[in-house]
C-alpha atoms as a PDB file:
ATOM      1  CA  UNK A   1       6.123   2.586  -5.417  1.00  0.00           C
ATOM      2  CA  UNK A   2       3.211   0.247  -3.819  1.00  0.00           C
ATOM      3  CA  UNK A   3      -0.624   1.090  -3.678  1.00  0.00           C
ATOM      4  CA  UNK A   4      -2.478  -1.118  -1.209  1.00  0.00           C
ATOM      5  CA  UNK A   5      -6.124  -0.474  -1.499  1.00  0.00           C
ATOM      6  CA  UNK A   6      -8.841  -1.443   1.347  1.00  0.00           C
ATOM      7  CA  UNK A   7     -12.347  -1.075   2.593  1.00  0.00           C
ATOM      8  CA  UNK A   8     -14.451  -2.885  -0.319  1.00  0.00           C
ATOM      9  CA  UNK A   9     -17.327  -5.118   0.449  1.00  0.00           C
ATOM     10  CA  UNK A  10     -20.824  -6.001  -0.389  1.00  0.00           C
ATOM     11  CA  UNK A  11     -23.106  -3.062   0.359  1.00  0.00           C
ATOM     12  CA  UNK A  12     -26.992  -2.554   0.064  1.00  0.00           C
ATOM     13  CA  UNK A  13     -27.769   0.040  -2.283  1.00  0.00           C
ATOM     14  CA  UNK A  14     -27.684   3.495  -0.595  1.00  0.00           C
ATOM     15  CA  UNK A  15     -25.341   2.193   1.636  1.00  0.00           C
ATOM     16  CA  UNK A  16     -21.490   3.891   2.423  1.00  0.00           C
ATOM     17  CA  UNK A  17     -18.534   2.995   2.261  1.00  0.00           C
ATOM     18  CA  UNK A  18     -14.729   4.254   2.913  1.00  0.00           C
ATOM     19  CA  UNK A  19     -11.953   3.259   0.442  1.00  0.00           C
ATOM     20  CA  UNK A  20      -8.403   3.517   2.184  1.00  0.00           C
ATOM     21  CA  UNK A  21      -5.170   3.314  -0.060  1.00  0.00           C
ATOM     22  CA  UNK A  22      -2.147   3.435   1.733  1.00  0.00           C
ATOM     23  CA  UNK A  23       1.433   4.391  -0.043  1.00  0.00           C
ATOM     24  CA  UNK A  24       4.704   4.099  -0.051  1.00  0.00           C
ATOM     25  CA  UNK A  25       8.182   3.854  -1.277  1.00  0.00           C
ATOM     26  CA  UNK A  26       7.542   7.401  -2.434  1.00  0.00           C
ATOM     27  CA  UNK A  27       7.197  11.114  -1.292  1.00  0.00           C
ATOM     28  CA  UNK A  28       3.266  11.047  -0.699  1.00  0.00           C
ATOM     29  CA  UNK A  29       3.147  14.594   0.007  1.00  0.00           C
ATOM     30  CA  UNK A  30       4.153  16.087  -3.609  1.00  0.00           C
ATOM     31  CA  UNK A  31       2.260  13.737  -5.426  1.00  0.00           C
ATOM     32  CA  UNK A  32      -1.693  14.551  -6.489  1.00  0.00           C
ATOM     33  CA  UNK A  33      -3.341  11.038  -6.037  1.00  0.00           C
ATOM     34  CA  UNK A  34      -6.711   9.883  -7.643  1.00  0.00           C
ATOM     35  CA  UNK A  35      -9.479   7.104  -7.569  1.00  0.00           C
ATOM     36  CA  UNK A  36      -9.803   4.838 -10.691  1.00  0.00           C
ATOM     37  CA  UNK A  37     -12.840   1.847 -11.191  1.00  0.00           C
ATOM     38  CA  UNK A  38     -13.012  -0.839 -13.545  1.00  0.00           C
ATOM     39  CA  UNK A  39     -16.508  -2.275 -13.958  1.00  0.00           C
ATOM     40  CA  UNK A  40     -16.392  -6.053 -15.788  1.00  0.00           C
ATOM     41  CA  UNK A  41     -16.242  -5.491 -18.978  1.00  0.00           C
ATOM     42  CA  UNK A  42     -15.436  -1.662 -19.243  1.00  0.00           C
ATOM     43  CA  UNK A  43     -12.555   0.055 -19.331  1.00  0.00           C
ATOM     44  CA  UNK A  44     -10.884   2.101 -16.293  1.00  0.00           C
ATOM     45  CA  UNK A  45     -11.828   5.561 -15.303  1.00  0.00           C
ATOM     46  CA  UNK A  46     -11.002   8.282 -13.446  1.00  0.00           C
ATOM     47  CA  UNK A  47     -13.453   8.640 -10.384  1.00  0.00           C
ATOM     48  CA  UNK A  48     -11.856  11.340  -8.468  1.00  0.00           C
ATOM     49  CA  UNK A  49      -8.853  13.088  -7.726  1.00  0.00           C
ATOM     50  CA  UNK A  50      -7.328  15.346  -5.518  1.00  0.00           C
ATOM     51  CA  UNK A  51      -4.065  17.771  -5.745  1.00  0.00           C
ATOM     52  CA  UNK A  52      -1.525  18.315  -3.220  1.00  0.00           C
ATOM     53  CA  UNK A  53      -2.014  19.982   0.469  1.00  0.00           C
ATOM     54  CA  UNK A  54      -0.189  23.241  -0.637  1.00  0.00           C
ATOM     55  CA  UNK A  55      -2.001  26.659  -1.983  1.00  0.00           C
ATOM     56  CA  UNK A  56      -5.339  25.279  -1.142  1.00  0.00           C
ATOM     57  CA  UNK A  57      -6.643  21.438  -1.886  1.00  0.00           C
ATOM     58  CA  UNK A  58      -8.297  21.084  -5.210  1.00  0.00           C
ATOM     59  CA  UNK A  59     -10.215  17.887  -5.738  1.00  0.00           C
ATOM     60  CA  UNK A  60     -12.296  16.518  -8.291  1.00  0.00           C
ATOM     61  CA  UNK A  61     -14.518  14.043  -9.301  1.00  0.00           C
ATOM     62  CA  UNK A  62     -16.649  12.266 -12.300  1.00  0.00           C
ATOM     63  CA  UNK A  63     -20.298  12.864 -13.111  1.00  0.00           C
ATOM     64  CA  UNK A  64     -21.263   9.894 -11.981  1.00  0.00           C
ATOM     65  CA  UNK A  65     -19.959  10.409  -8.326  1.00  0.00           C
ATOM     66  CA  UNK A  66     -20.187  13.831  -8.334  1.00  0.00           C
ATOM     67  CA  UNK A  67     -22.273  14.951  -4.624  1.00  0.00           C
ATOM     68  CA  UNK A  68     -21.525  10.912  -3.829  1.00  0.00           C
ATOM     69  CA  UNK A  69     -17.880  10.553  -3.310  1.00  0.00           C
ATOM     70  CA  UNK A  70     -15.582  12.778  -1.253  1.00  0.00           C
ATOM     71  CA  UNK A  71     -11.934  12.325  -2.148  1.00  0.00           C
ATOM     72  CA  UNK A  72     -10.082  13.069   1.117  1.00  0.00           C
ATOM     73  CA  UNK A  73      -6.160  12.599   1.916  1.00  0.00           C
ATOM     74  CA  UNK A  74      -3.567  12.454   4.865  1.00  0.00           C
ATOM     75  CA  UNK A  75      -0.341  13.186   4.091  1.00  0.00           C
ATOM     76  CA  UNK A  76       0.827  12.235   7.518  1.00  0.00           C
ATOM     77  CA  UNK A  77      -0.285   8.447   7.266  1.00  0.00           C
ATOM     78  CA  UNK A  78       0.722   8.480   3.162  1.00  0.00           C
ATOM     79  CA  UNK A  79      -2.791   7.576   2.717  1.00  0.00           C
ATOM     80  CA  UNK A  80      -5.461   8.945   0.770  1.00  0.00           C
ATOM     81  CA  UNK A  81      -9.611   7.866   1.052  1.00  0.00           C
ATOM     82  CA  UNK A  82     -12.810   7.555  -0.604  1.00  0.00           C
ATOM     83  CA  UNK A  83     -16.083   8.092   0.803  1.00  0.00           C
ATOM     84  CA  UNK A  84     -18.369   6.436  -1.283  1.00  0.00           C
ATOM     85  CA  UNK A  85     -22.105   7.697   0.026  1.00  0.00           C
ATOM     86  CA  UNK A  86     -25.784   6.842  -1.617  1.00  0.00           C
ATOM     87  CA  UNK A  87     -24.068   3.723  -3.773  1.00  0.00           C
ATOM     88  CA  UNK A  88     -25.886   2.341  -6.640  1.00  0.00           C
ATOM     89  CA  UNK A  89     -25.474  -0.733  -8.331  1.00  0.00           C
ATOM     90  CA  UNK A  90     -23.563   0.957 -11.144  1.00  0.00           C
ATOM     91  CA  UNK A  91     -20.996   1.855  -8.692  1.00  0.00           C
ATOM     92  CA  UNK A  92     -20.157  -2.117  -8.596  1.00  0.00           C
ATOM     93  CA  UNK A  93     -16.443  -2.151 -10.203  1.00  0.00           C
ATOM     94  CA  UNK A  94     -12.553  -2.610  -8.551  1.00  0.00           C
ATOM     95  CA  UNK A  95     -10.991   0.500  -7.278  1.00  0.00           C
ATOM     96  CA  UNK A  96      -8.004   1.660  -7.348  1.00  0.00           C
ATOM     97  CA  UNK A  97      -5.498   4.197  -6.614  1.00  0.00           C
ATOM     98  CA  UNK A  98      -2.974   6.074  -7.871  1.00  0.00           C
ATOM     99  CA  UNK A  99      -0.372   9.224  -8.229  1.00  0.00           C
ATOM    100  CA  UNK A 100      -1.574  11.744 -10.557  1.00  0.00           C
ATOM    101  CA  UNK A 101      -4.513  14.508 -10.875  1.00  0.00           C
ATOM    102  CA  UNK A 102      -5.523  13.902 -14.825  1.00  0.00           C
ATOM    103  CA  UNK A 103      -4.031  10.686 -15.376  1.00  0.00           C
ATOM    104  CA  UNK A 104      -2.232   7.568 -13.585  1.00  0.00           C
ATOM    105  CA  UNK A 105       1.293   8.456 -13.133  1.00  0.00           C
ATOM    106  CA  UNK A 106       2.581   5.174 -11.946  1.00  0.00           C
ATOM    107  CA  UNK A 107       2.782   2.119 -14.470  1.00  0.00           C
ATOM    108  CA  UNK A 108       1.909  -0.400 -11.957  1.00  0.00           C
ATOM    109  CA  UNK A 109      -1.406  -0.784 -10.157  1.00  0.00           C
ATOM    110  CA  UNK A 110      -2.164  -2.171  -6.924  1.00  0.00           C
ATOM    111  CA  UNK A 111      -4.667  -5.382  -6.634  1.00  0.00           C
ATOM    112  CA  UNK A 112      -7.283  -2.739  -6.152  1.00  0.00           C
ATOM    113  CA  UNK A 113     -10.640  -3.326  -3.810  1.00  0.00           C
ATOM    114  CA  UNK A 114     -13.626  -4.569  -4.891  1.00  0.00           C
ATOM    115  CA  UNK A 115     -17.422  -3.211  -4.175  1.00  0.00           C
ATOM    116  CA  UNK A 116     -20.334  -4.876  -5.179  1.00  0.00           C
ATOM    117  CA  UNK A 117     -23.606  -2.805  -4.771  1.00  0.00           C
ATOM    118  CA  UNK A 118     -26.048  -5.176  -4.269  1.00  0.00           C
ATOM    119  CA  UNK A 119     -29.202  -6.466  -3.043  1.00  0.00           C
END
């Protein structure tokens, strides 16, 4: 299994930007994925998730980025996004991806993507 996560930077508060995480040495399609942070200092969370393209797509997502974030996924490029909209400082933290709808299935984390809401 690898996670390679993209699309971090150094954004203005308010600002947007898209997460990418790109997968493979798995079946994407079966898997739900999700969106974790880790702010310095504080543990890892759960920022958003979304199930498989089956019955209907159920995603879903933290207070804190609830109405922010859209959780969005392509099962033909075995990638799945974030768009990360109105950013506040408190979004600062390293994201990162994984398999799983209520908690990380896969052991091993990718070097995750930083933002840095800033000024």
């Amino acid at each position: 299994v690898q996670l390679v996560e993209s699309g971090g930077g150094l954004v203005q508060p308010g600002g947007s930007l898209r997460l990418s995480c790109a997968a493979s040495g798995f079946t994407f399609s079966v898997f739900a994925m999700s969106w974790y942070r880790q702010a310095r200092g504080k543990e890892r969370e759960l920022v958003a998730a979304i199930s498989t393209t089956g019955a209907g797509t159920h995603t879903k997502y933290s207070d804190a980025v609830k109405c922010r974030f859209t959780i969005s996924r392509d099962d033909a490029m075995n990638t799945v996004y974030l768009q990360m909209n109105s950013l506040e400082p408190e979004d600062t933290a390293v994201y990162y991806c994984n398999t799983g709808y209520s908690g990380p299935l896969n052991q091993a984390w990718g070097q995750g993507t930083q933002v840095v809401v800033s000024t």
